[in-house]
C-alpha atoms as a PDB file:
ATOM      1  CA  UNK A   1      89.395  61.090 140.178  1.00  0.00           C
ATOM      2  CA  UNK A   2      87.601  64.283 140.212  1.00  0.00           C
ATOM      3  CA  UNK A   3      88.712  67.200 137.908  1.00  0.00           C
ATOM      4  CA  UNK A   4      87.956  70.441 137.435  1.00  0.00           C
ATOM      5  CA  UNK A   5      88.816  72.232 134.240  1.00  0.00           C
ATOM      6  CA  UNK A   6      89.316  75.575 133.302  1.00  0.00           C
ATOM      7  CA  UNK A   7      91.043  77.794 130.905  1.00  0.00           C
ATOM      8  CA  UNK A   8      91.157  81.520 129.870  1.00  0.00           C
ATOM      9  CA  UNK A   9      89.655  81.259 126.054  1.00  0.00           C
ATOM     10  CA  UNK A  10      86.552  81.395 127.631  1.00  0.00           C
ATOM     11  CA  UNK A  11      83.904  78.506 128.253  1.00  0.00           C
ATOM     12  CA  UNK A  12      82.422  78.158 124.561  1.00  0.00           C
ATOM     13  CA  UNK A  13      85.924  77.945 123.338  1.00  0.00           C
ATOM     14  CA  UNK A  14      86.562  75.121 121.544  1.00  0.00           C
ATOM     15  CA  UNK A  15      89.660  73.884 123.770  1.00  0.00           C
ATOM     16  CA  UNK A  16      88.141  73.260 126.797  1.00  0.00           C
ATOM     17  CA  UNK A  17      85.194  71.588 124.886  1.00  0.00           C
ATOM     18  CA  UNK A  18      87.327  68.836 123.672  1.00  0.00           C
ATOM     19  CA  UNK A  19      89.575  68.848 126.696  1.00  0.00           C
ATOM     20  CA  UNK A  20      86.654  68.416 129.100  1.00  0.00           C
ATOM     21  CA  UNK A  21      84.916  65.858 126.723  1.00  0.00           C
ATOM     22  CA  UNK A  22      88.252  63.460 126.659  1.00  0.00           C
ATOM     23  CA  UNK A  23      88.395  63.569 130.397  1.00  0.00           C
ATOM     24  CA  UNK A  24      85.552  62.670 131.202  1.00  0.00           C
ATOM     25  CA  UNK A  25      86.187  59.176 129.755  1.00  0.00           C
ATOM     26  CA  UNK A  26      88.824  58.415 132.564  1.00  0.00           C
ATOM     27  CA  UNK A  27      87.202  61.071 135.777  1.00  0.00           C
ATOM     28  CA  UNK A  28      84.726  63.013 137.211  1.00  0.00           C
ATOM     29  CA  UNK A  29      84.930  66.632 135.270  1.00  0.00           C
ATOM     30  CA  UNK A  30      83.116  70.071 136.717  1.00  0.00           C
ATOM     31  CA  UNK A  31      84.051  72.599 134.038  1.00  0.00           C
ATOM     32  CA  UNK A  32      84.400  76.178 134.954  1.00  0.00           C
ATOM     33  CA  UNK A  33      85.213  78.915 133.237  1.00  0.00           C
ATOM     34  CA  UNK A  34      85.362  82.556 132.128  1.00  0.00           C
ATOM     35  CA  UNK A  35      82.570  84.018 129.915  1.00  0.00           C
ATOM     36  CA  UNK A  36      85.103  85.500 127.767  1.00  0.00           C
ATOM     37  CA  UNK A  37      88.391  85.597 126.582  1.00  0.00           C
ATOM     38  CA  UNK A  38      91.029  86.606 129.357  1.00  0.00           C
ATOM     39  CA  UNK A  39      94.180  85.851 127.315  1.00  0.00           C
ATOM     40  CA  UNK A  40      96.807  87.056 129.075  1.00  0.00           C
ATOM     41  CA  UNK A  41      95.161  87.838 131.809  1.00  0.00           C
ATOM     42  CA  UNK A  42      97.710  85.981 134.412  1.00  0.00           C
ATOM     43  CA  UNK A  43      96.854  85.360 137.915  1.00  0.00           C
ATOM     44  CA  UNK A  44      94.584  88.516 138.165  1.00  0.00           C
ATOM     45  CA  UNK A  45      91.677  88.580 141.046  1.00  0.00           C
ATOM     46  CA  UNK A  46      88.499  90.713 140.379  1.00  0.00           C
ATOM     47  CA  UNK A  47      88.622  92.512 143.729  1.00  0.00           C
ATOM     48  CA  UNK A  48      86.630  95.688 142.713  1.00  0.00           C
ATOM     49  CA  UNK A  49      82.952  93.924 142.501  1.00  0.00           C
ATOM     50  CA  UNK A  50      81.155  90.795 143.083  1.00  0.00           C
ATOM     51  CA  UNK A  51      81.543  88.194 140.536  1.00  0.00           C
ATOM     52  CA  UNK A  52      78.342  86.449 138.456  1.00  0.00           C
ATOM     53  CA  UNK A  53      78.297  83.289 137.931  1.00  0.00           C
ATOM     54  CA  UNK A  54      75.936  80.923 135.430  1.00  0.00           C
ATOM     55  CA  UNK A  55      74.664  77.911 135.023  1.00  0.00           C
ATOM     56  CA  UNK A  56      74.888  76.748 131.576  1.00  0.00           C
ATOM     57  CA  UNK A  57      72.768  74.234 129.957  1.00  0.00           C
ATOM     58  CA  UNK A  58      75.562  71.432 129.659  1.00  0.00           C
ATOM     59  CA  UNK A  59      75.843  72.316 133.604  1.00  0.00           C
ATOM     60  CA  UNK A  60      78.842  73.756 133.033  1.00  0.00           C
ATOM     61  CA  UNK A  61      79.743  77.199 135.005  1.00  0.00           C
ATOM     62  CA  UNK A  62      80.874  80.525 133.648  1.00  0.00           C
ATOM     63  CA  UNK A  63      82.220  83.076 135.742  1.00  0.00           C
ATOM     64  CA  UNK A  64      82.327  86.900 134.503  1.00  0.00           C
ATOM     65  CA  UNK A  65      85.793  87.469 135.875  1.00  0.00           C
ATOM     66  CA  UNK A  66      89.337  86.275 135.104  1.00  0.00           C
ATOM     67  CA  UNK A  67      90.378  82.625 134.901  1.00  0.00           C
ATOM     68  CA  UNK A  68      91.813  82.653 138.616  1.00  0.00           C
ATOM     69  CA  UNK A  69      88.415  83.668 139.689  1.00  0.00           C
ATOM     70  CA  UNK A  70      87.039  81.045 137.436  1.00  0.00           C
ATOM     71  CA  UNK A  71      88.838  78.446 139.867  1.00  0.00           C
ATOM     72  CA  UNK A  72      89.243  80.351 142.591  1.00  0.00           C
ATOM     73  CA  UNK A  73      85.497  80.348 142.909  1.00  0.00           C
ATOM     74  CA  UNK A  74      84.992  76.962 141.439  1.00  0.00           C
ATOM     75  CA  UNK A  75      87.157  75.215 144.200  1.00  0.00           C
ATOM     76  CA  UNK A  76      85.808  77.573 147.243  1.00  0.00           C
ATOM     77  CA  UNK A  77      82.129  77.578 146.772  1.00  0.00           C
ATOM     78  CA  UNK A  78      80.827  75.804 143.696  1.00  0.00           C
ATOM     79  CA  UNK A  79      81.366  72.258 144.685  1.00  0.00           C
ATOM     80  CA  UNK A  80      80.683  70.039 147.266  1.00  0.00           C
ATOM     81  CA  UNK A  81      83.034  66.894 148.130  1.00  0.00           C
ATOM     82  CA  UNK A  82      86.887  67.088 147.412  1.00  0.00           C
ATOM     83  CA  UNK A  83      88.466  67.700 144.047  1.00  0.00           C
ATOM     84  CA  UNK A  84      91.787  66.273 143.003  1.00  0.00           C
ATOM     85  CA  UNK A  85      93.433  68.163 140.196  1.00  0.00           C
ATOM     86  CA  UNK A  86      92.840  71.240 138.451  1.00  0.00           C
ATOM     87  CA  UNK A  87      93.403  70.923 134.431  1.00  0.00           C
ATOM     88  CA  UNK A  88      93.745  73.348 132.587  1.00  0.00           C
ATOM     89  CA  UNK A  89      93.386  74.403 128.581  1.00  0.00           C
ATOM     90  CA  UNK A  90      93.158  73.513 125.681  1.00  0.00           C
ATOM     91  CA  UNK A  91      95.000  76.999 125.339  1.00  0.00           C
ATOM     92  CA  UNK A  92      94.808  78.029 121.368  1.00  0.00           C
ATOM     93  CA  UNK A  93      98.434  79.095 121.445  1.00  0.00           C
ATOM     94  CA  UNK A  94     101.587  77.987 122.960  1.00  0.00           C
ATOM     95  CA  UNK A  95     102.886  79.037 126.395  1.00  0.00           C
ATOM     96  CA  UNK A  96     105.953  78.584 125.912  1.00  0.00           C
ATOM     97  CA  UNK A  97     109.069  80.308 128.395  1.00  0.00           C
ATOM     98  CA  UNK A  98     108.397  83.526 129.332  1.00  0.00           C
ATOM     99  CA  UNK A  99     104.994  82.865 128.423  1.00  0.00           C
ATOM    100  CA  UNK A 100     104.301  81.598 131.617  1.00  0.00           C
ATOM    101  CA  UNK A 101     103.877  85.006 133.255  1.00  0.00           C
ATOM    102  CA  UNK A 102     101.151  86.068 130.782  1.00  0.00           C
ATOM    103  CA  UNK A 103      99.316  83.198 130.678  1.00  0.00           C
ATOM    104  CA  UNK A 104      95.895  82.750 132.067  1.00  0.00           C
ATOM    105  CA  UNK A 105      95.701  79.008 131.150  1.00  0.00           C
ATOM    106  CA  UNK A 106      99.065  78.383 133.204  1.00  0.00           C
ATOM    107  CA  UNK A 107      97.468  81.219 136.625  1.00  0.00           C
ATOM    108  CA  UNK A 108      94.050  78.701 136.498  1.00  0.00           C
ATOM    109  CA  UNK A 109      96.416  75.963 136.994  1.00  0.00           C
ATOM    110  CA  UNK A 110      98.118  77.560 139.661  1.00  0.00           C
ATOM    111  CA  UNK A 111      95.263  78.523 141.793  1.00  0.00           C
ATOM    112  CA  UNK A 112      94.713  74.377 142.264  1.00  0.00           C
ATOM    113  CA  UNK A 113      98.677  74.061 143.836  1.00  0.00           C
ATOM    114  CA  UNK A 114      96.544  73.489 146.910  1.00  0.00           C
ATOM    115  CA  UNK A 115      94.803  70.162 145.634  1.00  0.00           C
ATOM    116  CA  UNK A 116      96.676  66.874 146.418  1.00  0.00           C
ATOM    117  CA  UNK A 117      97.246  66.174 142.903  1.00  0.00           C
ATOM    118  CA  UNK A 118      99.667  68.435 140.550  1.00  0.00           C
ATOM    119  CA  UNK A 119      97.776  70.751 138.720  1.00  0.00           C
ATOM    120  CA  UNK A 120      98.341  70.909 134.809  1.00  0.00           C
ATOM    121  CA  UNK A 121      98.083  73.416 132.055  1.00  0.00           C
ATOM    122  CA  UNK A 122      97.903  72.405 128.167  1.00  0.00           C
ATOM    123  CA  UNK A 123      98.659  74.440 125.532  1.00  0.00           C
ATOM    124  CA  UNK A 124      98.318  73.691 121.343  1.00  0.00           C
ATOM    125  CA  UNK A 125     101.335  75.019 119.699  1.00  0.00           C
ATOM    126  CA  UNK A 126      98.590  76.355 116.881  1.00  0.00           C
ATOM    127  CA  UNK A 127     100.020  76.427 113.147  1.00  0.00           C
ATOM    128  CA  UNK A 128      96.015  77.166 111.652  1.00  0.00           C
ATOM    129  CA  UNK A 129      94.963  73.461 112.059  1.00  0.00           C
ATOM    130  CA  UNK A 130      93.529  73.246 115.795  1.00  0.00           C
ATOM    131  CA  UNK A 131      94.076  69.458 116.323  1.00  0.00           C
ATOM    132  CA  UNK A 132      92.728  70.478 119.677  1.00  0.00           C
ATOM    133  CA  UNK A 133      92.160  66.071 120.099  1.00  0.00           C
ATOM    134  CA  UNK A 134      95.692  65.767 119.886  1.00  0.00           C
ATOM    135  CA  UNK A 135      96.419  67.653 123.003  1.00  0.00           C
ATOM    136  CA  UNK A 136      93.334  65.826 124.940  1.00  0.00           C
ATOM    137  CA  UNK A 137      94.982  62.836 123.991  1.00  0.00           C
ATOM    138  CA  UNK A 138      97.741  63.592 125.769  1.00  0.00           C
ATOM    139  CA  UNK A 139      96.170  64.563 128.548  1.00  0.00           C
ATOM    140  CA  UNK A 140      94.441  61.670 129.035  1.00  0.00           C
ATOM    141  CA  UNK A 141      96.989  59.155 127.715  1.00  0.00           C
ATOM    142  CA  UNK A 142      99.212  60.814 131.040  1.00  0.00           C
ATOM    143  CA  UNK A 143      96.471  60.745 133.757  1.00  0.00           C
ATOM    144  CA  UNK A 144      95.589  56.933 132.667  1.00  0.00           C
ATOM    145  CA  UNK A 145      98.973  56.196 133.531  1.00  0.00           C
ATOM    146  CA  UNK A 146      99.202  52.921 136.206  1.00  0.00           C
ATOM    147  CA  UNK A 147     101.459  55.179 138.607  1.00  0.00           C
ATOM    148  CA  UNK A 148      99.640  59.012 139.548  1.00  0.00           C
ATOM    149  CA  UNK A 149     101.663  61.999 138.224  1.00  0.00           C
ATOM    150  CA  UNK A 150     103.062  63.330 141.700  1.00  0.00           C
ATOM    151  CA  UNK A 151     105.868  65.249 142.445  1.00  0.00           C
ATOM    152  CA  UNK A 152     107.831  65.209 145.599  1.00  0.00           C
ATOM    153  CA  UNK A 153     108.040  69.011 145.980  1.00  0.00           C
ATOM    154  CA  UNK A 154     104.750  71.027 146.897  1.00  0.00           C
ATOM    155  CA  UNK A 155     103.079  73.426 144.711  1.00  0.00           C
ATOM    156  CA  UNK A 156     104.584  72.297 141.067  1.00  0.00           C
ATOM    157  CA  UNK A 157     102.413  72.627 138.264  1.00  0.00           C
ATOM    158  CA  UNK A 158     103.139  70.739 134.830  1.00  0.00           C
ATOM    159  CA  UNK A 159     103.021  72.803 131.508  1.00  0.00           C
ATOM    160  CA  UNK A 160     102.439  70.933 128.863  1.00  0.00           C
ATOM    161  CA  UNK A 161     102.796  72.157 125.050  1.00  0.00           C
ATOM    162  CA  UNK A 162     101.475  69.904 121.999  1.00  0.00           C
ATOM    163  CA  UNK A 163     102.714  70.479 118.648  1.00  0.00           C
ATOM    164  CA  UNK A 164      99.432  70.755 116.166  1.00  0.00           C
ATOM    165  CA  UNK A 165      99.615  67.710 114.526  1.00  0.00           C
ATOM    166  CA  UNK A 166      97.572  64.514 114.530  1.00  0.00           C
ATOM    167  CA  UNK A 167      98.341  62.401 117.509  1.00  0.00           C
ATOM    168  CA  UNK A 168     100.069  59.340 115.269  1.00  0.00           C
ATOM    169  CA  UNK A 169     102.822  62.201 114.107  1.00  0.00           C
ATOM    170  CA  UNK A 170     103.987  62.900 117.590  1.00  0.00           C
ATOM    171  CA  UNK A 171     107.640  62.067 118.169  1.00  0.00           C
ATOM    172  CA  UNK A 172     106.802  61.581 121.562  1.00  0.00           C
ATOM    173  CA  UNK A 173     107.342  63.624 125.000  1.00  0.00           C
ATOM    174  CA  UNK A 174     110.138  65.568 125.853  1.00  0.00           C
ATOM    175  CA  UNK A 175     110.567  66.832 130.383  1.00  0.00           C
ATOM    176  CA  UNK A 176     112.299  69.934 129.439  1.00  0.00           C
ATOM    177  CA  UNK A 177     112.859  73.865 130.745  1.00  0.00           C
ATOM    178  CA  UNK A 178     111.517  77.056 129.929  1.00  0.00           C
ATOM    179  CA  UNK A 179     113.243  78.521 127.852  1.00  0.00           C
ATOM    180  CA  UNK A 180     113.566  82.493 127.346  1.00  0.00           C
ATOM    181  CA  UNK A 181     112.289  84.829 124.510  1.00  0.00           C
ATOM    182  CA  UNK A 182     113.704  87.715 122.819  1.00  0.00           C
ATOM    183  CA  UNK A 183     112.055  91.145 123.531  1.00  0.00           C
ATOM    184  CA  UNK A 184     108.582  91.129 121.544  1.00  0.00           C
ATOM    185  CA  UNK A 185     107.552  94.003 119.006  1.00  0.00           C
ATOM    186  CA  UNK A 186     106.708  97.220 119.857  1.00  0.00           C
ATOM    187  CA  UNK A 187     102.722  98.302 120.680  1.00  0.00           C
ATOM    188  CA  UNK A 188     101.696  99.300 117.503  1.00  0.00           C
ATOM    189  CA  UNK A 189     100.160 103.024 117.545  1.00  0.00           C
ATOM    190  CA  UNK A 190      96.128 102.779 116.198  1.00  0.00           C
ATOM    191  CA  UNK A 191      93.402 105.584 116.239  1.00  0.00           C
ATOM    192  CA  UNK A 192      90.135 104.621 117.516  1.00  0.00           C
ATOM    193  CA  UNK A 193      86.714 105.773 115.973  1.00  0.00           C
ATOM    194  CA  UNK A 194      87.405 109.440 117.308  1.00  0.00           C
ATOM    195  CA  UNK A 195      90.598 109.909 116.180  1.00  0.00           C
ATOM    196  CA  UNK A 196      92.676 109.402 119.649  1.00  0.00           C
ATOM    197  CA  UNK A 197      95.754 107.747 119.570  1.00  0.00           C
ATOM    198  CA  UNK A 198      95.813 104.013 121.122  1.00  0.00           C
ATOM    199  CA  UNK A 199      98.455 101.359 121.548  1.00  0.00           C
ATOM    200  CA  UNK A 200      97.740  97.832 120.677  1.00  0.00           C
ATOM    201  CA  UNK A 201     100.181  95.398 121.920  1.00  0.00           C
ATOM    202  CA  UNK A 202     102.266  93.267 119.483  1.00  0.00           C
ATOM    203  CA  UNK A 203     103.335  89.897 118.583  1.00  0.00           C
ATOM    204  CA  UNK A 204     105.539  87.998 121.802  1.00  0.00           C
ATOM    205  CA  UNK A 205     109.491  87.760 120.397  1.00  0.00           C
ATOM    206  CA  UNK A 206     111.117  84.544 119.171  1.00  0.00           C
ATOM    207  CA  UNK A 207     112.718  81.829 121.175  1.00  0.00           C
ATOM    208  CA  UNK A 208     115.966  83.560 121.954  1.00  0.00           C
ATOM    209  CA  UNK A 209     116.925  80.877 124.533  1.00  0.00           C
ATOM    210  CA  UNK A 210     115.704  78.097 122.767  1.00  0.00           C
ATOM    211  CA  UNK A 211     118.329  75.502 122.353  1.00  0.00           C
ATOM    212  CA  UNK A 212     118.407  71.538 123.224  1.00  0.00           C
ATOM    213  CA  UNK A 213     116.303  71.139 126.564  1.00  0.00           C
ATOM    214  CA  UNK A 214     114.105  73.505 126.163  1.00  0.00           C
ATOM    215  CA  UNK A 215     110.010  73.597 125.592  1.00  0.00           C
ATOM    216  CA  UNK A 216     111.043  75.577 122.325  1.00  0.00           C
ATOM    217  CA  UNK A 217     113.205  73.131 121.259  1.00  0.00           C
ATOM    218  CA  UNK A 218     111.134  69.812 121.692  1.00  0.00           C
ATOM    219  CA  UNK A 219     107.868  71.234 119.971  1.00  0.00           C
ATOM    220  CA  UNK A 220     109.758  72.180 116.924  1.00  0.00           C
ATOM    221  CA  UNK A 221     111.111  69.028 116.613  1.00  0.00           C
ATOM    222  CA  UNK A 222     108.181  67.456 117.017  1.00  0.00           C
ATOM    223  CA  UNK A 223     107.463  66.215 120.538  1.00  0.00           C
ATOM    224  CA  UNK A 224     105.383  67.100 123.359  1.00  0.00           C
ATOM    225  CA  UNK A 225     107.115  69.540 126.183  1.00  0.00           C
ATOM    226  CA  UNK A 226     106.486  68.526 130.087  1.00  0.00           C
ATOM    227  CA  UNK A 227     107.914  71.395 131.925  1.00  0.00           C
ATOM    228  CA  UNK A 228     107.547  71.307 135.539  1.00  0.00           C
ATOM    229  CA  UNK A 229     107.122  74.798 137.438  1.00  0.00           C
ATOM    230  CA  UNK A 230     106.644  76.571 140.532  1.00  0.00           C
ATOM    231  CA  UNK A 231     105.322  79.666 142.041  1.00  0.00           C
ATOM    232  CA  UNK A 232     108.192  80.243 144.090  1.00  0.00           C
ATOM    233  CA  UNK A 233     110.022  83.284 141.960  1.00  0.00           C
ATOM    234  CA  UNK A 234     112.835  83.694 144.449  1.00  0.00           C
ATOM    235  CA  UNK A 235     116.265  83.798 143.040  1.00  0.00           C
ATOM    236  CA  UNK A 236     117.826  81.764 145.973  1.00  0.00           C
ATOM    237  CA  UNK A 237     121.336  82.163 144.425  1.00  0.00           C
ATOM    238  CA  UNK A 238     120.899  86.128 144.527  1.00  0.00           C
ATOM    239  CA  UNK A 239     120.556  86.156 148.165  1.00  0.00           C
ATOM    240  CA  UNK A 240     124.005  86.027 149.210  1.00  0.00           C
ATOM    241  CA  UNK A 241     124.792  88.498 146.568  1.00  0.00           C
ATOM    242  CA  UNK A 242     122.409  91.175 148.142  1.00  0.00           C
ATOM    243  CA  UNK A 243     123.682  90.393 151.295  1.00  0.00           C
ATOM    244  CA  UNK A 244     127.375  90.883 150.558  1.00  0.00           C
ATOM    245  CA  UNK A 245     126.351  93.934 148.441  1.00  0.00           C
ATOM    246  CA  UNK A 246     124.647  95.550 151.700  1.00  0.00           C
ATOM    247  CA  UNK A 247     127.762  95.020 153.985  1.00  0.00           C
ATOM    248  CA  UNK A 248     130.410  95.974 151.192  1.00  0.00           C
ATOM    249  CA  UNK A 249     127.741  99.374 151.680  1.00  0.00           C
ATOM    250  CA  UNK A 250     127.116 100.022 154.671  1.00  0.00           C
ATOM    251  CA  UNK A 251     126.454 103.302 155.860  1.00  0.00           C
END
């Protein structure tokens, strides 16, 4: 098995250290990255220049663009011979429900929906103690598995969230949903050094859908969230609605 693994803390973060250091017990790794921090930085592409990347001295790669470059790049021109899955994390912080569309960590592991094996994204539900080995466990503990993790429909990615414990207080895994927040906190209004006015955005909002079955649920109770999602955003169900709201309105 050959992996690559990415994230959107940035290479030196201390995530994808452990992350990449666990999987390379059980696969081939190539670890690339961005150079910096692109939290929330979704599935963004750096169309308006070229992109840099370096070699580091571990061999790793860092790219100065977004995490979907970071793969994008890795998995186009970086590489020679096939690679199988794209993993990505450790995030710091959960990505939990509506998370999902902010999230660099979960993009990276969409631009590998393309490989023959699912790609995954792993997130630390952080509470200040960073048991980033927990997570990595979890990782690997799945993709050692006898049977591969496959999935009959093309182009799902697993998002996993880890609560931030040590891996012997784990209840255990939980396949679940997203669930939804509530709206988050206003920008808050700052000054920079010259006195203009500047809005710096605020906390995410609670689980507000975030009963039994969902990835809020399980990691406050203790357990590991699977959730399985896709890229396709159509709301099939809506489609009939449109089109009987279009003849009930005809011109």
């Amino acid at each position: 098995m050959r992996l690559l693994v990415s994230n959107d803390d940035g290479i030196n973060a201390e995530g994808i250290l452990v992350l990449a250091d666990a999987l390379k017990e059980i696969a081939e790794c190539e670890v690339v990255a961005p150079d910096r921090d692109h939290s929330g930085a979704s599935g963004s592409l750096t169309l308006s220049r070229p992109l840099k990347v370096s070699t580091l001295r571990n061999g790793y790669f860092s790219v100065d663009g977004t995490p979907t470059d970071s793969v994008h790049v890795g998995l186009t021109s970086l590489f020679d011979g096939r690679i199988d899955r794209v993993v990505s994390g450790i995030n710091s912080h959960e990505n939990l429900g509506d998370d999902v569309l902010y999230s660099g960590t979960v993009a990276a592991a969409i631009e590998g929906r393309f490989l023959a094996e699912a790609p995954i994204a792993v997130s630390l539900v952080s509470r200040g103690n960073f048991h980033y080995e927990t997570a990595a466990k979890v990782v690997v503990d799945l993709l050692s598995r006898p049977v591969p993790l496959r999935f009959s429909g093309d182009r799902t990615i697993l998002n996993i969230n880890v609560p931030d414990v040590p891996y012997e207080q784990l209840k255990g895994l939980k396949v679940t949903r997203l669930g939804h927040r509530a709206k988050g906190q206003s920008p808050h209004v700052v000054a920079d050094p010259r006195g203009r006015e500047r809005y710096w955005i605020a906390v995410a909002g609670e689980g507000d859908d975030a009963g039994p079955g969902t990835d809020f649920y399980a990691v406050a109770n203790g357990y590991v969230s699977l959730t399985p999602v896709q890229v396709d955003m159509t709301h099939h169900s809506a489609i009939s609605e449109i089109e009987h709201w279009l003849e009930g309105n005809s011109r």
